[in-house]
Protein backbone atom coordinates (compact mmCIF):
# COMPACT_ATOMS: atom_id res chain seq x y z
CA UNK A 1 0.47 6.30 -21.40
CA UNK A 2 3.32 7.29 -23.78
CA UNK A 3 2.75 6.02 -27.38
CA UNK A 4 6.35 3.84 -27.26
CA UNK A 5 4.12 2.06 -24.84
CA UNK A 6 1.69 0.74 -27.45
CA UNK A 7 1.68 -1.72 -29.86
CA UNK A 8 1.59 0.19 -33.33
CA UNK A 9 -0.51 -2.53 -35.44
CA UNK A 10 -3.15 -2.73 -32.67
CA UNK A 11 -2.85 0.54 -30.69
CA UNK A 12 -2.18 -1.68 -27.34
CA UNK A 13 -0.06 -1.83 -24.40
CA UNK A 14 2.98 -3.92 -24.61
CA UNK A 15 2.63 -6.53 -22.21
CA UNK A 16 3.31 -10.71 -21.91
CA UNK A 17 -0.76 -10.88 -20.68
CA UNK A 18 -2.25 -13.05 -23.24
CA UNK A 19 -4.54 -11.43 -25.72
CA UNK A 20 -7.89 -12.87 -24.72
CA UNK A 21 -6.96 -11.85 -20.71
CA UNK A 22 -6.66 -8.21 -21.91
CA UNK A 23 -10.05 -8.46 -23.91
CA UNK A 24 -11.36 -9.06 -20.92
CA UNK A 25 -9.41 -6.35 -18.70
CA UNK A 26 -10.24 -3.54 -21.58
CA UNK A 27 -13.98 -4.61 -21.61
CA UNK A 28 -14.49 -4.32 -17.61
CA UNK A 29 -16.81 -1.38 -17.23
CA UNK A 30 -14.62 1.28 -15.24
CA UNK A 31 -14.13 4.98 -15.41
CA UNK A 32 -10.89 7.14 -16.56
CA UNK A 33 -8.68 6.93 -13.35
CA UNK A 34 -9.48 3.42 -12.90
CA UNK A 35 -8.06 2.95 -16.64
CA UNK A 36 -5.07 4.61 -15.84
CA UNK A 37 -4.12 2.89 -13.28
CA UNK A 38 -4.90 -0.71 -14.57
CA UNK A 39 -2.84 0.56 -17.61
CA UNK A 40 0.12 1.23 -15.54
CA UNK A 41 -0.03 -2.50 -13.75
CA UNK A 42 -0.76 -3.84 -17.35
CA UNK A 43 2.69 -2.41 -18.59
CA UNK A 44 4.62 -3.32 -15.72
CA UNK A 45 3.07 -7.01 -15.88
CA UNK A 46 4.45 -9.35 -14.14
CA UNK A 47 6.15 -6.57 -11.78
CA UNK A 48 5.08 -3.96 -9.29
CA UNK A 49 4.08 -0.49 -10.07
CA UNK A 50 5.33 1.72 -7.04
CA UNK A 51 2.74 4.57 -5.78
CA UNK A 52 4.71 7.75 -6.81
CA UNK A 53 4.85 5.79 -10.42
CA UNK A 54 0.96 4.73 -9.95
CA UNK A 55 0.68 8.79 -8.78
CA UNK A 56 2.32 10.04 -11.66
CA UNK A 57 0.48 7.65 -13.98
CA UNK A 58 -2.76 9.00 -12.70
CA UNK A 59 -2.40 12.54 -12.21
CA UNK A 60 0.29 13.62 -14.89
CA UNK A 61 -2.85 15.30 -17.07
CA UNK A 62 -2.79 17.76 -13.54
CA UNK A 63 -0.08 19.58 -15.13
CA UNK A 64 1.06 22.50 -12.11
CA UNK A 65 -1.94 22.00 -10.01
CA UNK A 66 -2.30 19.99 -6.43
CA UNK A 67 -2.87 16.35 -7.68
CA UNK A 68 -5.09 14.32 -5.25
CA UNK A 69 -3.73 12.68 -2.35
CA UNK A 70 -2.57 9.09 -1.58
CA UNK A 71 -6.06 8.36 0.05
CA UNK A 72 -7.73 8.78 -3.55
CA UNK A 73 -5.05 6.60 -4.97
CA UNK A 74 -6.20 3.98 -3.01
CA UNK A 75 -10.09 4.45 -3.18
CA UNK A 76 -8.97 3.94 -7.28
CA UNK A 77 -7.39 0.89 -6.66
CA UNK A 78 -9.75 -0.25 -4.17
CA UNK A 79 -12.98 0.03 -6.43
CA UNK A 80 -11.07 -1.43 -9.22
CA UNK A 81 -10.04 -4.45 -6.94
CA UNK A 82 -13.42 -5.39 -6.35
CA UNK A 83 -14.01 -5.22 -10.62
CA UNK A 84 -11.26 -7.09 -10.99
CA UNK A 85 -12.27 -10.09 -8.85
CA UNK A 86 -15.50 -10.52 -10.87
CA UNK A 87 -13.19 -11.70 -13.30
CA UNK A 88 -10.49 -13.83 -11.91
CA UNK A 89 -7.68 -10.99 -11.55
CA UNK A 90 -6.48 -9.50 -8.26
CA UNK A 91 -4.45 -6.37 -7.45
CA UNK A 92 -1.45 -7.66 -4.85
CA UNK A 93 -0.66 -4.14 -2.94
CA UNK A 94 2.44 -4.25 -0.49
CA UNK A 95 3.98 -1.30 1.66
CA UNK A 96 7.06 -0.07 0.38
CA UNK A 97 6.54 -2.06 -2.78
CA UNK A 98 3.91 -1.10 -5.04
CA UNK A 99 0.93 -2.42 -6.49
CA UNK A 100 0.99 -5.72 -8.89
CA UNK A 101 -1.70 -7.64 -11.19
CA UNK A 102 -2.26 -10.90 -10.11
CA UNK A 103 -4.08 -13.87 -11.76
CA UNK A 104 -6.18 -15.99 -9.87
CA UNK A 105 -7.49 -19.88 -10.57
CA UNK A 106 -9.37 -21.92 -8.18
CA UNK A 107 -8.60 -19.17 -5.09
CA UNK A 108 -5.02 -19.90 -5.82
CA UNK A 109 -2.52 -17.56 -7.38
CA UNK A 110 -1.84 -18.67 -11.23
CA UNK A 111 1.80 -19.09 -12.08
């Protein structure tokens, strides 16, 4: 995540998710890659992150070297799905699209 990305009073991302929703988010248990990638949906809230964006999100620290393939990509956003339900979010992948947070209320997309 670049630093122009961040708030610079409170060191976080720049997003229209309300405060108390991203307490939440940051305290979910979840390791590095998994941060990264909720990071990149954060940013782009309310609107998709594509996979070579979610890609280079994830793997830009790879530098020169191979960086994983698209079948790891989606074991990372499949573990962090299943996180994220616990809580009331969802992650809304479509072909050709992207991936996209999603808020859910009563099994019912929020508005």
């Amino acid at each position: 995540m670049r630093e122009s990305d961040l708030c610079p009073c409170c060191k976080r991302p720049r997003t229209t998710i309300p405060i108390d929703d991203l307490d939440v988010l940051d305290a979910l248990p979840k390791p590095r890659k998994e941060q990264l990638a909720l990071d990149a949906m954060v940013l782009a809230f309310p609107s998709s992150v594509s996979g070579d964006q979610m890609m280079q999100a994830l793997y830009e620290d790879v530098g020169d070297g191979e960086p994983e393939t698209r079948n790891s990509l989606m074991a990372h956003i499949s573990k962090l799905r299943k996180k994220l339900r616990s809580i009331g979010w969802d992650i809304d992948g479509r072909r050709f699209v992207g991936y996209r947070l999603c808020r859910f209320e009563n099994g019912r997309e929020a508005a």
